[in-house]
C-alpha atoms as a PDB file:
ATOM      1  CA  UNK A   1      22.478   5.873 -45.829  1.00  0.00           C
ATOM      2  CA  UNK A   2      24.520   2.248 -45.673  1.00  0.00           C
ATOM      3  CA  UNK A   3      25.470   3.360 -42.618  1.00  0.00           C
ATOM      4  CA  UNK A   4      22.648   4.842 -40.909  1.00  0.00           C
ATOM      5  CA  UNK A   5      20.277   1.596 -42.006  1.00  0.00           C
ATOM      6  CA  UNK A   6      23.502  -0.589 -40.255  1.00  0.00           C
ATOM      7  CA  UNK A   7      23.288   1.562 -37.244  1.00  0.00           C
ATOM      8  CA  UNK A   8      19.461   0.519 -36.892  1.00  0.00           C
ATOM      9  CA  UNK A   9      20.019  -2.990 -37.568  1.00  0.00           C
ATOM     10  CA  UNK A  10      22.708  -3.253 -34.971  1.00  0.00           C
ATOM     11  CA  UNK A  11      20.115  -1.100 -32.522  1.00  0.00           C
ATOM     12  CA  UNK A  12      17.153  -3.722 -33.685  1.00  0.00           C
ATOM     13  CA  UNK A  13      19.401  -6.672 -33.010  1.00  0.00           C
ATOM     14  CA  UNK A  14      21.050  -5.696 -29.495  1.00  0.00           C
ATOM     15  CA  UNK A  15      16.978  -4.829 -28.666  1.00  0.00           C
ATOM     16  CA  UNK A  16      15.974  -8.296 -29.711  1.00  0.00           C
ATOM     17  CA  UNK A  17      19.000 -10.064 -27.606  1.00  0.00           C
ATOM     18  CA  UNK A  18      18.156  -8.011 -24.688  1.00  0.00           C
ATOM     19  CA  UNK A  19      14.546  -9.568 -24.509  1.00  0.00           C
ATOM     20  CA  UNK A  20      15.036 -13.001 -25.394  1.00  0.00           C
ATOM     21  CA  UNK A  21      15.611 -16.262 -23.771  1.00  0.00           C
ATOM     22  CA  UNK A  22      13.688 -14.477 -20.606  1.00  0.00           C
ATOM     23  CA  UNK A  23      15.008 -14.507 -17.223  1.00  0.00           C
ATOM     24  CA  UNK A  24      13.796 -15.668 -13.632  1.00  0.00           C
ATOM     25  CA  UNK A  25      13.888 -11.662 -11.307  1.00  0.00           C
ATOM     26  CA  UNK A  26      13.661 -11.527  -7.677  1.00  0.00           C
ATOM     27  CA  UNK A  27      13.111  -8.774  -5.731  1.00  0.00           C
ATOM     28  CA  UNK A  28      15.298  -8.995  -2.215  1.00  0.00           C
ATOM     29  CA  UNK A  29      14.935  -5.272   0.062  1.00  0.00           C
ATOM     30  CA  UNK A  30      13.286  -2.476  -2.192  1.00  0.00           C
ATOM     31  CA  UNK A  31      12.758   0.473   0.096  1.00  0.00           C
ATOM     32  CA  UNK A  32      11.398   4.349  -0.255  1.00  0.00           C
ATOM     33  CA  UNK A  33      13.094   7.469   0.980  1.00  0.00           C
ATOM     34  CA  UNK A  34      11.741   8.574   4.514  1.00  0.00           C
ATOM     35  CA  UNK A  35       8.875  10.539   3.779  1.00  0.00           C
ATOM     36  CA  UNK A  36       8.664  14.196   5.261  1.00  0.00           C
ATOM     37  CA  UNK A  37       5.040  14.204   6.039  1.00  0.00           C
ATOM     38  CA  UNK A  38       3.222  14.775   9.197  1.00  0.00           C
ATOM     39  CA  UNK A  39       2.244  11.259  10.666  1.00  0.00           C
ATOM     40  CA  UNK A  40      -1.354  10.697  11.607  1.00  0.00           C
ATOM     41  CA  UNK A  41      -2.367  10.716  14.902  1.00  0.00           C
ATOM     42  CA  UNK A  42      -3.729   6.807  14.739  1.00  0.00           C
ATOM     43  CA  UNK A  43      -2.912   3.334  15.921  1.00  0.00           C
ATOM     44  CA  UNK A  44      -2.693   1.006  12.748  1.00  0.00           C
ATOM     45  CA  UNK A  45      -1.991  -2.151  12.361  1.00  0.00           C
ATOM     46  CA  UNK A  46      -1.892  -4.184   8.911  1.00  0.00           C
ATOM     47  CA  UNK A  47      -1.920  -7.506   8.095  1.00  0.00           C
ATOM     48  CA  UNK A  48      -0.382  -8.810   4.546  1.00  0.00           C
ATOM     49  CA  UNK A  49      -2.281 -11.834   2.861  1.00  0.00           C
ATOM     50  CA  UNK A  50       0.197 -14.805   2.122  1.00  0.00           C
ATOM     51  CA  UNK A  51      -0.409 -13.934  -1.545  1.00  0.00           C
ATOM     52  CA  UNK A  52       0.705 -10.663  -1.230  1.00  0.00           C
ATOM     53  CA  UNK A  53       3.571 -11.398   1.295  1.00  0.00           C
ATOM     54  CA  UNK A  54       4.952 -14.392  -1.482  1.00  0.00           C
ATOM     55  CA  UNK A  55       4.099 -13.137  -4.894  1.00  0.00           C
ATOM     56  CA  UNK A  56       5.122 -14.493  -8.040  1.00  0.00           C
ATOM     57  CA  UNK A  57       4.482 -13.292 -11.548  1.00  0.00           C
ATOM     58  CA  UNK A  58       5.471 -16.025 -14.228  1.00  0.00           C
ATOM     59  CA  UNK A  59       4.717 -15.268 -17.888  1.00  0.00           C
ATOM     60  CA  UNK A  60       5.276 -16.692 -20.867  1.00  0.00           C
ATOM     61  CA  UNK A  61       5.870 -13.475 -23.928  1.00  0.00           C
ATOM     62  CA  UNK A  62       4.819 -14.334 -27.338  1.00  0.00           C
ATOM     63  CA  UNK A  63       4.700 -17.710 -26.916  1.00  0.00           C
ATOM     64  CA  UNK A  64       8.128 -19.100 -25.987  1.00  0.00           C
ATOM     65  CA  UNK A  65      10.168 -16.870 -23.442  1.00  0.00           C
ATOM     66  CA  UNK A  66       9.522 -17.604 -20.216  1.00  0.00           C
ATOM     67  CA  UNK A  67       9.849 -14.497 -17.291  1.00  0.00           C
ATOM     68  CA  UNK A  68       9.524 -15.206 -13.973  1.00  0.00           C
ATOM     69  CA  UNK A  69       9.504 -11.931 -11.506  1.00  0.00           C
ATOM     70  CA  UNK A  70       9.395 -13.159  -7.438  1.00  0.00           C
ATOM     71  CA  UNK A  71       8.457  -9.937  -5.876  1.00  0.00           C
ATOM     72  CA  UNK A  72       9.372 -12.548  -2.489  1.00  0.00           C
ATOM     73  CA  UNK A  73       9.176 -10.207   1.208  1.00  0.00           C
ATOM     74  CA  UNK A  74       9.440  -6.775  -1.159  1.00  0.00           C
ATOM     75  CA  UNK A  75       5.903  -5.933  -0.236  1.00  0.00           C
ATOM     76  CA  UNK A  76       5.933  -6.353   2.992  1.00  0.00           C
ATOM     77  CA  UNK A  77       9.374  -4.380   3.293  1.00  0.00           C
ATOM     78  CA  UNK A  78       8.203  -1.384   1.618  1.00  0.00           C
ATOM     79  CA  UNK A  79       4.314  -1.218   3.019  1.00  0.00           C
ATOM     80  CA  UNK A  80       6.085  -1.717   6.949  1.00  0.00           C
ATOM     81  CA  UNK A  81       8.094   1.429   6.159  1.00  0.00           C
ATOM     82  CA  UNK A  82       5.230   3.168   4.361  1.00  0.00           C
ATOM     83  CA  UNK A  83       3.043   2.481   7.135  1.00  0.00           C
ATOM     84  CA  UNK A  84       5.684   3.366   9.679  1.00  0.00           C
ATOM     85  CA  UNK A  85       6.459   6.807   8.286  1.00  0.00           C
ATOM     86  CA  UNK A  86       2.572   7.260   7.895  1.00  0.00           C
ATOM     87  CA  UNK A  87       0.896   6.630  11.363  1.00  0.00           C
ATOM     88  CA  UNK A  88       1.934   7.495  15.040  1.00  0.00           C
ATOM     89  CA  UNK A  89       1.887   3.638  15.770  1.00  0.00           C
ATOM     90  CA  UNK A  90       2.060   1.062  13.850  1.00  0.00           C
ATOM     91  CA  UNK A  91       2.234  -3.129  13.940  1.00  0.00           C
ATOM     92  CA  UNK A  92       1.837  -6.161  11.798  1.00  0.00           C
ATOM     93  CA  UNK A  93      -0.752  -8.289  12.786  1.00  0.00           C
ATOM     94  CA  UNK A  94       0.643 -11.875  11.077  1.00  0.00           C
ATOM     95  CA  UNK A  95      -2.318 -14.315   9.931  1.00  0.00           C
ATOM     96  CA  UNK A  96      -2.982 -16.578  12.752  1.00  0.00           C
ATOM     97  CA  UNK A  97      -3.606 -13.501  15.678  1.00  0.00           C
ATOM     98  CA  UNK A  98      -7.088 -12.509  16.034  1.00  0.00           C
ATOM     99  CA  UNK A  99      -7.598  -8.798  15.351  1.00  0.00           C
ATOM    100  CA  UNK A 100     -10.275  -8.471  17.514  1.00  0.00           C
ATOM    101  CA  UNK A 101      -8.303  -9.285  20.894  1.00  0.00           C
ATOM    102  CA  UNK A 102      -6.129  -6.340  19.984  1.00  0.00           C
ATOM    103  CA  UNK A 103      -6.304  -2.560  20.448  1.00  0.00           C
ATOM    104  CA  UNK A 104      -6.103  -0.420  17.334  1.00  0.00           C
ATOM    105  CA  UNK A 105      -7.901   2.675  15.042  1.00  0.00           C
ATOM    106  CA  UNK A 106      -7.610   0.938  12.179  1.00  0.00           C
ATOM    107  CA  UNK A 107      -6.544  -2.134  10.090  1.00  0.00           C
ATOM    108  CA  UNK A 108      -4.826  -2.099   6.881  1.00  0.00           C
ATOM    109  CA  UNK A 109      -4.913  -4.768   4.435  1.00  0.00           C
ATOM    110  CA  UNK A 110      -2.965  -4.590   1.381  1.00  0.00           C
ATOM    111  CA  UNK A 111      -3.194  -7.183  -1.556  1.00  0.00           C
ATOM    112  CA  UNK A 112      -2.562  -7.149  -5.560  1.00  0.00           C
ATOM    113  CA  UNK A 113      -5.408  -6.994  -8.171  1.00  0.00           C
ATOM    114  CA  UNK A 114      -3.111  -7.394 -11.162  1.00  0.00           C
ATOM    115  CA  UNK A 115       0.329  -7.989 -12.108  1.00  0.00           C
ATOM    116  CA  UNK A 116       1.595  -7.394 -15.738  1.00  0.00           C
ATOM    117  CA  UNK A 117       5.058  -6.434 -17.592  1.00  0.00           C
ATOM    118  CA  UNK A 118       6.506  -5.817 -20.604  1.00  0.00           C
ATOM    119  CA  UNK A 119       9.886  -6.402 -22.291  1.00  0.00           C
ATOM    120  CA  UNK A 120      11.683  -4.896 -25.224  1.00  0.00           C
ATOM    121  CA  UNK A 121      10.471  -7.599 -27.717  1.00  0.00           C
ATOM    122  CA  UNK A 122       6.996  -6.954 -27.237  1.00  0.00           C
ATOM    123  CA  UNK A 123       7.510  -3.060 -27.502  1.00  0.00           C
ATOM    124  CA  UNK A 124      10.467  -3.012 -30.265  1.00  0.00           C
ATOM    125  CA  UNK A 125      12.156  -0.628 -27.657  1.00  0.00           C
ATOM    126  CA  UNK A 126      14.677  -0.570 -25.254  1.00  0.00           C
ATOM    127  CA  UNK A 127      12.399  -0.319 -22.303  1.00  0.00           C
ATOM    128  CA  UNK A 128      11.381  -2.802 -19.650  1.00  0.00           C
ATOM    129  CA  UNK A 129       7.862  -1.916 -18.013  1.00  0.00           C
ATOM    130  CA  UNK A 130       5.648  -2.967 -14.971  1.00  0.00           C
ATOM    131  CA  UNK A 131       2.915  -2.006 -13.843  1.00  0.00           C
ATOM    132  CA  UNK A 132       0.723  -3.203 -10.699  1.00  0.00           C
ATOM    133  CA  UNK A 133      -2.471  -2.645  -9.219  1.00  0.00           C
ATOM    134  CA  UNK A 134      -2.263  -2.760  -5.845  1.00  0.00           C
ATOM    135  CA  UNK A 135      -5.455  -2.929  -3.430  1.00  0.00           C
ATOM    136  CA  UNK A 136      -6.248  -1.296  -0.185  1.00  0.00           C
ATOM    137  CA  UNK A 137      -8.892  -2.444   2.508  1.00  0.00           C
ATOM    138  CA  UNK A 138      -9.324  -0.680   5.430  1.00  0.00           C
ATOM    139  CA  UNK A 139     -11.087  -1.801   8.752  1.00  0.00           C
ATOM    140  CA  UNK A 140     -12.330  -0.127  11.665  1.00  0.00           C
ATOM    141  CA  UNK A 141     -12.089  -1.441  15.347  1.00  0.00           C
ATOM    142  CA  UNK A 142     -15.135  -3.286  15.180  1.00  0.00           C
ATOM    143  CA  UNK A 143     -14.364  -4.894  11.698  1.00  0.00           C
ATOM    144  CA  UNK A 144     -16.509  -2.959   9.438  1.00  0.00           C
ATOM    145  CA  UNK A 145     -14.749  -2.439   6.090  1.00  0.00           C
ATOM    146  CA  UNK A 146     -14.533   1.234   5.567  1.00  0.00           C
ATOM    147  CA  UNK A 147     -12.705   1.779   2.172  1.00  0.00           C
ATOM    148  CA  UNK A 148     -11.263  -0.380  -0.502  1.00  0.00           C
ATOM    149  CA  UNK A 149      -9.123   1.429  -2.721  1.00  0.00           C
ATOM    150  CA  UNK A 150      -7.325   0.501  -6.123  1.00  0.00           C
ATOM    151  CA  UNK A 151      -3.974   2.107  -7.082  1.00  0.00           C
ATOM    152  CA  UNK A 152      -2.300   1.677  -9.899  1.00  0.00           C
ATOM    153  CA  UNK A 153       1.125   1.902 -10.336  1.00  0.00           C
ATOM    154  CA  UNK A 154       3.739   1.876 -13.185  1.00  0.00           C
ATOM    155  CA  UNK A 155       7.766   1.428 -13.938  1.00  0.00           C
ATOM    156  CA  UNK A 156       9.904   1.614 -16.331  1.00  0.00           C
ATOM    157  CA  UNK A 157      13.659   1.104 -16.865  1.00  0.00           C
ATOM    158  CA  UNK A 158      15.827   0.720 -19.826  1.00  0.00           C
ATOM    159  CA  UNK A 159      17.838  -2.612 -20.487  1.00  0.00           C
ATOM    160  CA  UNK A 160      20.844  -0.960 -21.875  1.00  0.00           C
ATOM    161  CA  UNK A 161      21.441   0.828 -18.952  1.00  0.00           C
ATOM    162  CA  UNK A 162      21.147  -1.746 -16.648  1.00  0.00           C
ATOM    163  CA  UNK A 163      21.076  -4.682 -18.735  1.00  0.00           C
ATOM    164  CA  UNK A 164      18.019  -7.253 -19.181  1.00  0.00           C
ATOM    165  CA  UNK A 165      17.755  -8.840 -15.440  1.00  0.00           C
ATOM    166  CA  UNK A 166      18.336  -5.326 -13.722  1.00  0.00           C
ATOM    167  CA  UNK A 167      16.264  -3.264 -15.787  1.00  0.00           C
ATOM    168  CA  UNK A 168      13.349  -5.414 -15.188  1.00  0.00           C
ATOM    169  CA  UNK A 169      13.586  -5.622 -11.641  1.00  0.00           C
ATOM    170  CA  UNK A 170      14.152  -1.785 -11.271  1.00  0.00           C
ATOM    171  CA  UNK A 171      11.140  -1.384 -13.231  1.00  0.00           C
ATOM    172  CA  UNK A 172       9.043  -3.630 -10.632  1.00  0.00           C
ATOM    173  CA  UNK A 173      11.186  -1.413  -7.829  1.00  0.00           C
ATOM    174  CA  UNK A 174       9.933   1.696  -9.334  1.00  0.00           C
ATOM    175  CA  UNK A 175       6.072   0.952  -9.825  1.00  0.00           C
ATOM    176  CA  UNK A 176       6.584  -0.231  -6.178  1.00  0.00           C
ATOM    177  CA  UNK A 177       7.654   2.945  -5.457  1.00  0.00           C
ATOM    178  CA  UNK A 178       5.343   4.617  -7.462  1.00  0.00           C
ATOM    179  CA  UNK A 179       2.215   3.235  -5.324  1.00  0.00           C
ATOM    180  CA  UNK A 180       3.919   4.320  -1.864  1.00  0.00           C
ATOM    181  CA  UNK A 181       3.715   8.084  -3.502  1.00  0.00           C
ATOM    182  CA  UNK A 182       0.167   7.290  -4.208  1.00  0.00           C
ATOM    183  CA  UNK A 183      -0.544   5.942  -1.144  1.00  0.00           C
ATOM    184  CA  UNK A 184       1.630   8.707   0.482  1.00  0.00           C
ATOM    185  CA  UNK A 185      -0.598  11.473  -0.820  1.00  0.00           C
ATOM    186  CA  UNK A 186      -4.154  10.460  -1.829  1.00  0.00           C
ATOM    187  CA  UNK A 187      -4.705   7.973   0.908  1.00  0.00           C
ATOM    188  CA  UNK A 188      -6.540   9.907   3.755  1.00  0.00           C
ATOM    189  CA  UNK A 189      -8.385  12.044   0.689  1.00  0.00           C
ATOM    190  CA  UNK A 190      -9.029   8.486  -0.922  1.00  0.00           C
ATOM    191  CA  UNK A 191     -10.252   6.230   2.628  1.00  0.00           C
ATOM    192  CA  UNK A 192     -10.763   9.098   5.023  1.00  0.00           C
ATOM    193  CA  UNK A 193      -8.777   7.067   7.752  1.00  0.00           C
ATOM    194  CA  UNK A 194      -7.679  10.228   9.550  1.00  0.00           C
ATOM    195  CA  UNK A 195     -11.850  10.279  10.770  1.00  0.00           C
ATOM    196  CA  UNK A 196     -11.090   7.212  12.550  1.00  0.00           C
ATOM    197  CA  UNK A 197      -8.916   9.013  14.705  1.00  0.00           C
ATOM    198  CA  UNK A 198     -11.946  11.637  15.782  1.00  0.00           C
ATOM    199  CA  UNK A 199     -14.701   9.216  16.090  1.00  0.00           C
ATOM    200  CA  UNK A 200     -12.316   7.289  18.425  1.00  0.00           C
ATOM    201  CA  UNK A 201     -11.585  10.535  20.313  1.00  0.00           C
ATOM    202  CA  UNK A 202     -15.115  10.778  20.552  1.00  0.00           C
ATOM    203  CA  UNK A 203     -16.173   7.633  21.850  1.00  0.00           C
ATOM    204  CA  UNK A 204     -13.206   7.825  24.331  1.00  0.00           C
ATOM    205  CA  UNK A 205     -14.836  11.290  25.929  1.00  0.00           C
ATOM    206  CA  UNK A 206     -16.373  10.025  29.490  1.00  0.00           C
ATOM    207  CA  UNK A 207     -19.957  11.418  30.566  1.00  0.00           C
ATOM    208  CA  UNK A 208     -19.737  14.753  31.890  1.00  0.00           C
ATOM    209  CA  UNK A 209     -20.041  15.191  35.666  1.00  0.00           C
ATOM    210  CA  UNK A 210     -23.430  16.723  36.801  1.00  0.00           C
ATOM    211  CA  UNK A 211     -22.662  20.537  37.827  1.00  0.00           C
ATOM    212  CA  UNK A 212     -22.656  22.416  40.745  1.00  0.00           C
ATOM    213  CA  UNK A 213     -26.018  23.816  39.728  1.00  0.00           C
ATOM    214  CA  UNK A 214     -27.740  20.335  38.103  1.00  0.00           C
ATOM    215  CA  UNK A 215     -26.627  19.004  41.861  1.00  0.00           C
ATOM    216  CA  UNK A 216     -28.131  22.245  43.509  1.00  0.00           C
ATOM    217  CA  UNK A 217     -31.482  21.800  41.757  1.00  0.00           C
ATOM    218  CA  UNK A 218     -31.635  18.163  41.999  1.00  0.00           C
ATOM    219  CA  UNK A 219     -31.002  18.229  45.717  1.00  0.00           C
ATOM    220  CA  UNK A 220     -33.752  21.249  46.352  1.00  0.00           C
ATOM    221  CA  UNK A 221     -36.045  18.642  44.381  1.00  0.00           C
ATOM    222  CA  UNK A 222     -35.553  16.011  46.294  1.00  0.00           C
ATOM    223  CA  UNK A 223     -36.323  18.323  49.511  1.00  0.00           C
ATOM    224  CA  UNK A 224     -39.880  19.748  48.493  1.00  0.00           C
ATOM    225  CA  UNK A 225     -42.599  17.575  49.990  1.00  0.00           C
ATOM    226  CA  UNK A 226     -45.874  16.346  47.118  1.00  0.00           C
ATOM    227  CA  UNK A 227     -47.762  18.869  49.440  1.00  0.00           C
ATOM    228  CA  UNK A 228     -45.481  21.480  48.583  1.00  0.00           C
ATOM    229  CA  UNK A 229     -45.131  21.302  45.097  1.00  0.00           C
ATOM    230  CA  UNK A 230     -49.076  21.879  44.775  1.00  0.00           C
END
């Protein structure tokens, strides 16, 4: 019993040490494995808000440690190569170029709702947690908003595994993650982008050419005299 009740102190303690005195995180090249999907048949572009493109969580837990998680260029990393493996062609359209001068199906704009974490002295556990809620708006050609889609996503990672700075930013890695799986496989159910594709191909489709028989008709019309119509 002396020893078992030891055994959980030492467990409590090492917990406790793990998640305090924070830390300062930052994310540098996060990336997904290459997706075997079939890549829609559309030309997207996306454009990241500077929010999104420099994001910074800082949080102070239970009062007096300080975390600081930079998720820095991460997002726009892993969306590029989302939206690269996703759509036939793809570009980033960076702040200061106006959409409408370019060619395109559809524009994607990501951003983040919500940011929030947790650390082994909040959860008496060993376990480091994120979890995001990412945002997606979707334009057409002509600028009309055409979905806007939450996702949330969630991490976790254990700090004696990885230990408390590594942990926390695989946990932000892995919620990342987590939304490009969402995104991955509930987007075109979620947005219905893929439709942007087909009324595109539609509007593309030229007028048809009269036919040999419209012509024939039309030209035997033009022919009969007002006397000999009656």
């Amino acid at each position: 019993m002396a020893q078992r009740f030891r055994t959980s102190v030492a467990t409590f303690v090492a917990i406790g040490i793990a998640g305090c005195g924070g830390a300062q995180v930052t994310l540098h090249n996060p990336s997904i494995p290459e997706p075997l999907i079939d890549q829609l048949p559309l030309s997207v572009m996306a454009r990241y808000p500077d929010a999104f493109d420099n994001f910074v969580h800082e949080e102070k837990v239970l009062g007096k440690e300080k975390w600081s998680i930079d998720l820095g260029r991460s997002n726009r990393l892993l969306f590029t190569q989302l939206f690269g493996s996703m759509f036939t062609e793809f570009a980033v359209v960076e702040g200061d170029v106006d959409s409408s001068d370019l060619s395109f199906d559809a524009l994607i704009e990501p951003s983040i709702d919500a940011f929030e974490f947790s650390v082994p002295s909040q959860s008496q556990t060993d376990d480091f947690a994120v979890w995001i809620r990412y945002r997606i708006k979707i334009f057409d050609k002509g600028g009309v908003l055409i979905a806007n889609w939450p996702i949330a996503a969630y991490g976790k990672s254990q700090a004696s595994t990885f230990g408390t700075d590594e942990a926390l930013r695989r946990a932000a890695v892995l919620a990342m993650r987590d939304a490009a799986a969402l995104i991955i496989l509930q987007m075109d159910k979620a947005t219905g982008i893929s439709k942007l594709s087909q009324a595109n191909a539609q509007d593309a489709v030229p007028p048809s050419d009269p036919t040999t028989e419209d012509l024939t008709l039309q030209t035997a019309a033009e022919e009969t005299s007002p006397d000999e119509s009656g």
